[in-house]
N, C-alpha and C. Protein backbone atom coordinates (compact mmCIF):
# COMPACT_ATOMS: atom_id res chain seq x y z
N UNK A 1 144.82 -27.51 -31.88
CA UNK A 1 143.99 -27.78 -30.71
C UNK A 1 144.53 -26.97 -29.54
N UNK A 2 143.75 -26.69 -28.98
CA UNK A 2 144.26 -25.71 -27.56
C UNK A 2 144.20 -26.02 -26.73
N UNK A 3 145.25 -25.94 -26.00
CA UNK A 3 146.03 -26.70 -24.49
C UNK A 3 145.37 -26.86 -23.45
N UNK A 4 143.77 -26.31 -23.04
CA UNK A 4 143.25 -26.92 -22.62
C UNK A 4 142.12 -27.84 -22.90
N UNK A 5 141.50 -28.11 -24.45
CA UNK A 5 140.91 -29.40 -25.02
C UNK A 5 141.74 -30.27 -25.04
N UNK A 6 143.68 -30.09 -25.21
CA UNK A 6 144.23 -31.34 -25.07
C UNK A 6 144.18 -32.00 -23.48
N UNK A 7 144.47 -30.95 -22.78
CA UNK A 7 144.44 -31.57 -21.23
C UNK A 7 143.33 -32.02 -20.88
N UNK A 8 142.13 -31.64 -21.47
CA UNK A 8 140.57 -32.21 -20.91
C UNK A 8 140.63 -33.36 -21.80
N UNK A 9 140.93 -33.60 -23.20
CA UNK A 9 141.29 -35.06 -23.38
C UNK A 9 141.84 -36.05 -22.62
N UNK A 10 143.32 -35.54 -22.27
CA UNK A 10 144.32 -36.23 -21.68
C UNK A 10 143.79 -37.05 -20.41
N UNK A 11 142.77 -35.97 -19.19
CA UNK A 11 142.21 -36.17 -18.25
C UNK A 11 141.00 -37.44 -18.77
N UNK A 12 140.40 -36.76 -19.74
CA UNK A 12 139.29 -38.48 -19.88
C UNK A 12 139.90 -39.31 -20.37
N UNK A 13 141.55 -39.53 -20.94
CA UNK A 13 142.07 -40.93 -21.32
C UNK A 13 142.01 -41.23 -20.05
N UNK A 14 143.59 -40.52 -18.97
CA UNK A 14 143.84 -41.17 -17.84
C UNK A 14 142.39 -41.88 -16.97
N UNK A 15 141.24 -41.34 -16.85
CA UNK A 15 140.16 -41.62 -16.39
C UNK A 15 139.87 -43.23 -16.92
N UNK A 16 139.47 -43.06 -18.36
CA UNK A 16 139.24 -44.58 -18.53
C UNK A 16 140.38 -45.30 -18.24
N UNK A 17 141.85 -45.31 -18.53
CA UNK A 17 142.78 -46.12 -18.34
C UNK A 17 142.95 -46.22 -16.70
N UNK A 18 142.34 -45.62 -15.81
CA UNK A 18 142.23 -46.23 -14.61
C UNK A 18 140.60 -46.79 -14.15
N UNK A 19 139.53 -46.67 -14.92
CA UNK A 19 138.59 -47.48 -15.17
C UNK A 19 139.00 -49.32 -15.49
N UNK A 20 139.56 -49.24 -16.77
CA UNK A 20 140.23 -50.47 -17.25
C UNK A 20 141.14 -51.01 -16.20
N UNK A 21 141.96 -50.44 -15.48
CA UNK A 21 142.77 -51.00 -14.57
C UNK A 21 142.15 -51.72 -13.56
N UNK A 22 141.14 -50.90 -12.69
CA UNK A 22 140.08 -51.19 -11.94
C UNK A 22 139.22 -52.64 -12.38
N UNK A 23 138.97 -52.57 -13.06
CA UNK A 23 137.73 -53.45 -13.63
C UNK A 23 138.56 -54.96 -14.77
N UNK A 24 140.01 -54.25 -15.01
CA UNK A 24 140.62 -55.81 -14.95
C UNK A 24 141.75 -56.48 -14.00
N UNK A 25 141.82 -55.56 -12.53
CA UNK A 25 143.17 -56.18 -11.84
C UNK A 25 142.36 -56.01 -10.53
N UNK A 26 141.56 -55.41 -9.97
CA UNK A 26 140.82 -55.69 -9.29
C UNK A 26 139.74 -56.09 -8.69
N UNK A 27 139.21 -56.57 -9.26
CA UNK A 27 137.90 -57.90 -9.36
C UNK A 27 138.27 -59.06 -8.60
N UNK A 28 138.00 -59.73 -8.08
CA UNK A 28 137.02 -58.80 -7.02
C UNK A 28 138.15 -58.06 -5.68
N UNK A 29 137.59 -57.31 -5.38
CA UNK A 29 137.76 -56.35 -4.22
C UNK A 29 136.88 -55.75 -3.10
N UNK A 30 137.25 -55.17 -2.37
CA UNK A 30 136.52 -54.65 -1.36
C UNK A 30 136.15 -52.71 -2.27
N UNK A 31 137.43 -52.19 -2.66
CA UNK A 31 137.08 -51.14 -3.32
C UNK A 31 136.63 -51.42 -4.32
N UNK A 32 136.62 -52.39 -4.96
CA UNK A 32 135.77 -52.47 -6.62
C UNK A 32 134.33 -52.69 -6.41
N UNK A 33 133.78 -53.39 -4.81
CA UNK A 33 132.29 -53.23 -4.52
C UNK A 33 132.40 -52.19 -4.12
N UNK A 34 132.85 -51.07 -3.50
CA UNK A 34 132.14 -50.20 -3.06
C UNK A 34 132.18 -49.25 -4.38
N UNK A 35 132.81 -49.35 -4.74
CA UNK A 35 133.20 -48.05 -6.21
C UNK A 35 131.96 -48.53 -6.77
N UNK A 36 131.87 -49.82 -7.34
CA UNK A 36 130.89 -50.01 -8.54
C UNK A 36 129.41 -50.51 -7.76
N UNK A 37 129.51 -50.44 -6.56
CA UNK A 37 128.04 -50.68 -5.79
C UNK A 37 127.39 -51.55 -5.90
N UNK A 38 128.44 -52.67 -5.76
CA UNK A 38 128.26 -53.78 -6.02
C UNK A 38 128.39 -54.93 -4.91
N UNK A 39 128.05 -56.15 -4.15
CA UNK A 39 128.20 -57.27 -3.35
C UNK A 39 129.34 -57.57 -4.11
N UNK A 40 130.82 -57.71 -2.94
CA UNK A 40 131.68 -58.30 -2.73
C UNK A 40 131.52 -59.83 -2.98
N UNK A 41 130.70 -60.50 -2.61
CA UNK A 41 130.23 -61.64 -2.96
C UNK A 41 129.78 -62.40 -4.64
N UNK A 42 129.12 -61.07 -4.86
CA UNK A 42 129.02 -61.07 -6.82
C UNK A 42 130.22 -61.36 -7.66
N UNK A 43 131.09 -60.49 -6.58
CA UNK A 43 131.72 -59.74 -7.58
C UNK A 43 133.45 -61.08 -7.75
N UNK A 44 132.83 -62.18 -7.08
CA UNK A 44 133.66 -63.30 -6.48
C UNK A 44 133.40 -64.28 -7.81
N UNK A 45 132.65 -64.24 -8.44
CA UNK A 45 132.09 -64.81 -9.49
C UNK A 45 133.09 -65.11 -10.54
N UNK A 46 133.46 -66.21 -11.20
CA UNK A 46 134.12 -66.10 -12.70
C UNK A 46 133.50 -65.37 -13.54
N UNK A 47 132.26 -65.81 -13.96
CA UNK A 47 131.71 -65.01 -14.93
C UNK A 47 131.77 -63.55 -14.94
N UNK A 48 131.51 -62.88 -13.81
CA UNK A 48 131.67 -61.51 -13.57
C UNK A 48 133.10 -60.71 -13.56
N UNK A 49 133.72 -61.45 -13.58
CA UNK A 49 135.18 -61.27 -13.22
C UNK A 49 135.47 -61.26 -14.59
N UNK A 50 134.59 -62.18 -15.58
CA UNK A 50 135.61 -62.24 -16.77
C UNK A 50 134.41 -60.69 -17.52
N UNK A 51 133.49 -60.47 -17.21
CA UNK A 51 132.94 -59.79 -17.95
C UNK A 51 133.67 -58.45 -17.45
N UNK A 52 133.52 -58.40 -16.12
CA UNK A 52 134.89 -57.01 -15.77
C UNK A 52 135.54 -56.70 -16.51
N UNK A 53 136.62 -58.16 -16.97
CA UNK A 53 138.07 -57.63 -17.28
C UNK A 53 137.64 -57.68 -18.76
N UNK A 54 136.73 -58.01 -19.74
CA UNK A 54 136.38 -57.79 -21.25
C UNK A 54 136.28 -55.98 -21.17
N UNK A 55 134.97 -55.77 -20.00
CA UNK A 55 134.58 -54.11 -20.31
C UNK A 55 135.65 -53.65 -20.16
N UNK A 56 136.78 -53.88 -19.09
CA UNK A 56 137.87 -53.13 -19.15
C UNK A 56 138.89 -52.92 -20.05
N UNK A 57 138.65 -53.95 -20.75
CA UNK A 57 139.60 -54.01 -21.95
C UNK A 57 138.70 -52.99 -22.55
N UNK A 58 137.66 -52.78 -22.97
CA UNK A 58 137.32 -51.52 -24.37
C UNK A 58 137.03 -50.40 -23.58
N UNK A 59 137.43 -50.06 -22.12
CA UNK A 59 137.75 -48.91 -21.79
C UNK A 59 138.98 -48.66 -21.69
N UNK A 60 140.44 -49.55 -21.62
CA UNK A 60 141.36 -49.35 -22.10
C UNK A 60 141.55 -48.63 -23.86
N UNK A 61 140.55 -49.05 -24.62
CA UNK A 61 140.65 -49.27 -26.47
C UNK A 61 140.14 -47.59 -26.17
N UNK A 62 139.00 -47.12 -25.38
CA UNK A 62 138.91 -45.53 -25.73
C UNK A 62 139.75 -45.27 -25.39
N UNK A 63 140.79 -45.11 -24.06
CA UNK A 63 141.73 -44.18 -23.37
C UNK A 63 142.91 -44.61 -24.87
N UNK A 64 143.13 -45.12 -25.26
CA UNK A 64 143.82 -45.42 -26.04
C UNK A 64 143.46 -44.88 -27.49
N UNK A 65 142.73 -44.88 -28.19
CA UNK A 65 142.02 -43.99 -29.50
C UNK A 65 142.39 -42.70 -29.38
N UNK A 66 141.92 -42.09 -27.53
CA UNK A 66 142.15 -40.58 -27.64
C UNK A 66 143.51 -40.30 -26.98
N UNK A 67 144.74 -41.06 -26.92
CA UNK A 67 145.79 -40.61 -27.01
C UNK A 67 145.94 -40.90 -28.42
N UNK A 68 146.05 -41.83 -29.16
CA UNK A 68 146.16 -41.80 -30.49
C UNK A 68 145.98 -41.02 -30.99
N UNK A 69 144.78 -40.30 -31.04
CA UNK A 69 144.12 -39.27 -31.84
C UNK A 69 144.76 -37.82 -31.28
N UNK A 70 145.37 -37.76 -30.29
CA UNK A 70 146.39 -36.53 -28.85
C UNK A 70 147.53 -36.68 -30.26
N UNK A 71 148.18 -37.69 -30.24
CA UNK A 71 149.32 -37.94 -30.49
C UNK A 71 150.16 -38.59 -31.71
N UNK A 72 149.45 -39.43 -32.34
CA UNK A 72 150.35 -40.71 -33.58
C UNK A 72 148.91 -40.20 -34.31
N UNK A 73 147.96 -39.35 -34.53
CA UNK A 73 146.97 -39.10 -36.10
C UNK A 73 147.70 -38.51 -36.88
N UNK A 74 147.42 -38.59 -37.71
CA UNK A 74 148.06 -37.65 -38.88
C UNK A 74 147.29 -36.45 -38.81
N UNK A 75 148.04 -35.14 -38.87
CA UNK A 75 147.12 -33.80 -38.58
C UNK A 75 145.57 -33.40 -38.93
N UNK A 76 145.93 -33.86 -40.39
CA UNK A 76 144.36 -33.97 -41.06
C UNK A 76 143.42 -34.50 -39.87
N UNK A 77 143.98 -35.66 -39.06
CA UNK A 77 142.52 -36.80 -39.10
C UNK A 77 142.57 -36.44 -37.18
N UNK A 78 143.56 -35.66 -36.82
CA UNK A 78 143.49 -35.36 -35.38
C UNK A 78 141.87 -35.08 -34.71
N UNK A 79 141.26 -34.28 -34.85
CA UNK A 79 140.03 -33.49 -34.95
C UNK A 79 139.02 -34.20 -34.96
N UNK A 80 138.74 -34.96 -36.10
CA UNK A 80 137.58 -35.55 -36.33
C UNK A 80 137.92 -37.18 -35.18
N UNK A 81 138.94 -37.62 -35.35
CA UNK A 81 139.49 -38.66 -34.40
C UNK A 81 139.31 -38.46 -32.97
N UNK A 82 139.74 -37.46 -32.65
CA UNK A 82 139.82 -36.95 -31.27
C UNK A 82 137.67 -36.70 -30.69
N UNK A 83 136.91 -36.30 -31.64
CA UNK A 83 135.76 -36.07 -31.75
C UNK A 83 135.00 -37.52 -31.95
N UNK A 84 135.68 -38.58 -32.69
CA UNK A 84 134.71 -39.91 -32.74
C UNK A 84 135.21 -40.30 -31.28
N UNK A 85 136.13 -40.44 -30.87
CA UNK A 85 136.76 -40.90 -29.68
C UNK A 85 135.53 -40.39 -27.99
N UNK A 86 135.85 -39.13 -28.18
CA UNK A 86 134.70 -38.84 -27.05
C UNK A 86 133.66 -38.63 -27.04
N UNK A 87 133.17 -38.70 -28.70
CA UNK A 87 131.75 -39.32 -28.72
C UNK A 87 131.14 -40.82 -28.22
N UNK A 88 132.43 -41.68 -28.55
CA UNK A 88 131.68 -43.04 -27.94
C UNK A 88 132.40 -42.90 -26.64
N UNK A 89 132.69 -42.47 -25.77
CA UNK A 89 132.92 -42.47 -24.21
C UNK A 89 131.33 -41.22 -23.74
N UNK A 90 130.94 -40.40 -24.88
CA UNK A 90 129.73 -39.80 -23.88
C UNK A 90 128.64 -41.27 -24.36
N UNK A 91 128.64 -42.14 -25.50
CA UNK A 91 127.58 -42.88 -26.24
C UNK A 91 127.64 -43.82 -24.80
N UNK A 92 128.70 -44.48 -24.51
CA UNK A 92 128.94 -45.03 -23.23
C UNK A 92 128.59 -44.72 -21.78
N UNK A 93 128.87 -43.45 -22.07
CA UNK A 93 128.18 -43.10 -20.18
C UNK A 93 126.83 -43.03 -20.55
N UNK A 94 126.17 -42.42 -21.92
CA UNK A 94 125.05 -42.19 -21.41
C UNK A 94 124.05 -43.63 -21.38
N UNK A 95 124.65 -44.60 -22.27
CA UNK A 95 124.45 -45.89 -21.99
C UNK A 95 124.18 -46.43 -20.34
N UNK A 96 125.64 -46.08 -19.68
CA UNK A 96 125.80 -46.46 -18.65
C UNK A 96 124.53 -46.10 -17.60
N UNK A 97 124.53 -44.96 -17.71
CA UNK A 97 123.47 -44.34 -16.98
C UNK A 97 122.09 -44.63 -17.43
N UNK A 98 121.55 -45.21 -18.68
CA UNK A 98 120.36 -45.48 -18.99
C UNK A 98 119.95 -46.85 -18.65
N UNK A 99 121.70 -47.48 -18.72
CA UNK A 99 121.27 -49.20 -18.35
C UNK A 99 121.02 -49.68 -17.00
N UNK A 100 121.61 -48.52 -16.15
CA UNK A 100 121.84 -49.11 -14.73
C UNK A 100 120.82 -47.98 -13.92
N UNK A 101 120.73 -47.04 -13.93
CA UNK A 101 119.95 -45.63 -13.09
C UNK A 101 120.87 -45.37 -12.75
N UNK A 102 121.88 -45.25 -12.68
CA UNK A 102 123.02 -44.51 -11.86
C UNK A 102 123.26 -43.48 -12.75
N UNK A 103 122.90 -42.50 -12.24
CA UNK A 103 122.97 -41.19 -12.97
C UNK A 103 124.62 -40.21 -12.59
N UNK A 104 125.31 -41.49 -11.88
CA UNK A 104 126.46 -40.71 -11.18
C UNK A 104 127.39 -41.08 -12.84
N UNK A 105 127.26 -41.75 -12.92
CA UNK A 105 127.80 -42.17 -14.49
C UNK A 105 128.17 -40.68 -15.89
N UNK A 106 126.78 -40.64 -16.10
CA UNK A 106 126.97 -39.64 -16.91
C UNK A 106 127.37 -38.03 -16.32
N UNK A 107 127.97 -37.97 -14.77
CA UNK A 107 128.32 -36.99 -14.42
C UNK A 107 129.84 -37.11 -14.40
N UNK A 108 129.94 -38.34 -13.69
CA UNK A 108 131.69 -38.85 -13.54
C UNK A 108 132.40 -39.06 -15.43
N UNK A 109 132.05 -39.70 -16.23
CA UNK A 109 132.37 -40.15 -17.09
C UNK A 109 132.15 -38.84 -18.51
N UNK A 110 130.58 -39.03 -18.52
CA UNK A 110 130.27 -38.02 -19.37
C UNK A 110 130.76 -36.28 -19.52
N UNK A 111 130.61 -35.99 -18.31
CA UNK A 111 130.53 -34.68 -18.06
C UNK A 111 132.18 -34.28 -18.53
N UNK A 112 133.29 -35.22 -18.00
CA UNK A 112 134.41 -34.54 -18.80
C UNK A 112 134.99 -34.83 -20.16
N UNK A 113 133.56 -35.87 -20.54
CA UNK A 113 134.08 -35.56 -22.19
C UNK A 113 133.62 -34.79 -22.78
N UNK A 114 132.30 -34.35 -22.28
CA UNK A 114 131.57 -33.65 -23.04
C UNK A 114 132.22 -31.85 -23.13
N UNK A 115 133.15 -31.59 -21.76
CA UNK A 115 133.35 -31.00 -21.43
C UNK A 115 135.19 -30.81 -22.57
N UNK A 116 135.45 -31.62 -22.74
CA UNK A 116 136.81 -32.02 -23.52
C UNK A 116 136.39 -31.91 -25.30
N UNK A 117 135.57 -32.30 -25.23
CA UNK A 117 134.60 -31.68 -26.47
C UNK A 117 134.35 -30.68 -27.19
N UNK A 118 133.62 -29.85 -26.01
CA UNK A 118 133.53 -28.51 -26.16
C UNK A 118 134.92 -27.66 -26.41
N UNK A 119 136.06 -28.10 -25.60
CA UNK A 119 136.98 -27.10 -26.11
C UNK A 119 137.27 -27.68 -27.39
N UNK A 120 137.34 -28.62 -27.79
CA UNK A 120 137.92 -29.18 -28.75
C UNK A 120 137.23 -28.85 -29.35
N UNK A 121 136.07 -28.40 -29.95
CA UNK A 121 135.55 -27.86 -31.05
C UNK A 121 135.59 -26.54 -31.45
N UNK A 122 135.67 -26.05 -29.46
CA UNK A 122 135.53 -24.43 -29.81
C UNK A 122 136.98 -23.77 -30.28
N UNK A 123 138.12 -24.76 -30.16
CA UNK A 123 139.19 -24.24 -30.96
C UNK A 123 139.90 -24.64 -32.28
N UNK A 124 138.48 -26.06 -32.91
CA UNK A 124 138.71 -26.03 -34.13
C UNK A 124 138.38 -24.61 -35.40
């Protein structure tokens, strides 16, 4: 893999693993409404709070797959691992962006996997 598909990986782990951080240690907040464009007041909610910190947990589980797949795959399975990995983080943004209209989604989220992707294939 070439050193910059690993760093454009590396960059969309750290990304979700400060997604997950966000969305399970700061709920509610003043920056977690304005980030996620959301009422401070909503966002005061148990229920919402617990659904936060669930999504954040399986955006922790991607940032985590694609260091796995960076780092502890076995060579064989690096590639195709590293490739299921930022396929479900673009399956996710583009989710994100279809469920909500926020089209800032599949630019913030998507765009550098898709982009982490591309090298990663173009130097398989």
């Amino acid at each position: 893999m070439s050193l910059l598909g690993t760093l454009l990986v590396l960059l969309v782990a750290a990304e979700h693993f400060y997604i997950a951080y966000l969305e399970m240690t700061q709920i509610p907040s003043e920056k977690a409404a304005k980030l996620f464009q959301l009422p401070y007041e909503f966002l005061q909610q148990k229920s919402v709070q617990n659904m936060f910190s669930n999504q954040g947990l399986y955006n922790g589980f991607l940032a985590a797959g694609l260091l796995w797949a960076q780092f502890a795959a076995p060579d064989n399975a690096r590639f195709p691992a590293t490739m299921l990995f930022l396929g479900f983080v673009l399956i996710a943004a583009a989710w994100g962006t279809f469920s909500t209209g926020n089209k800032s989604i599949v630019l913030k989220q998507g765009l550098p996997a898709a982009l982490a992707a591309l090298a990663v294939w173009a130097a398989a």
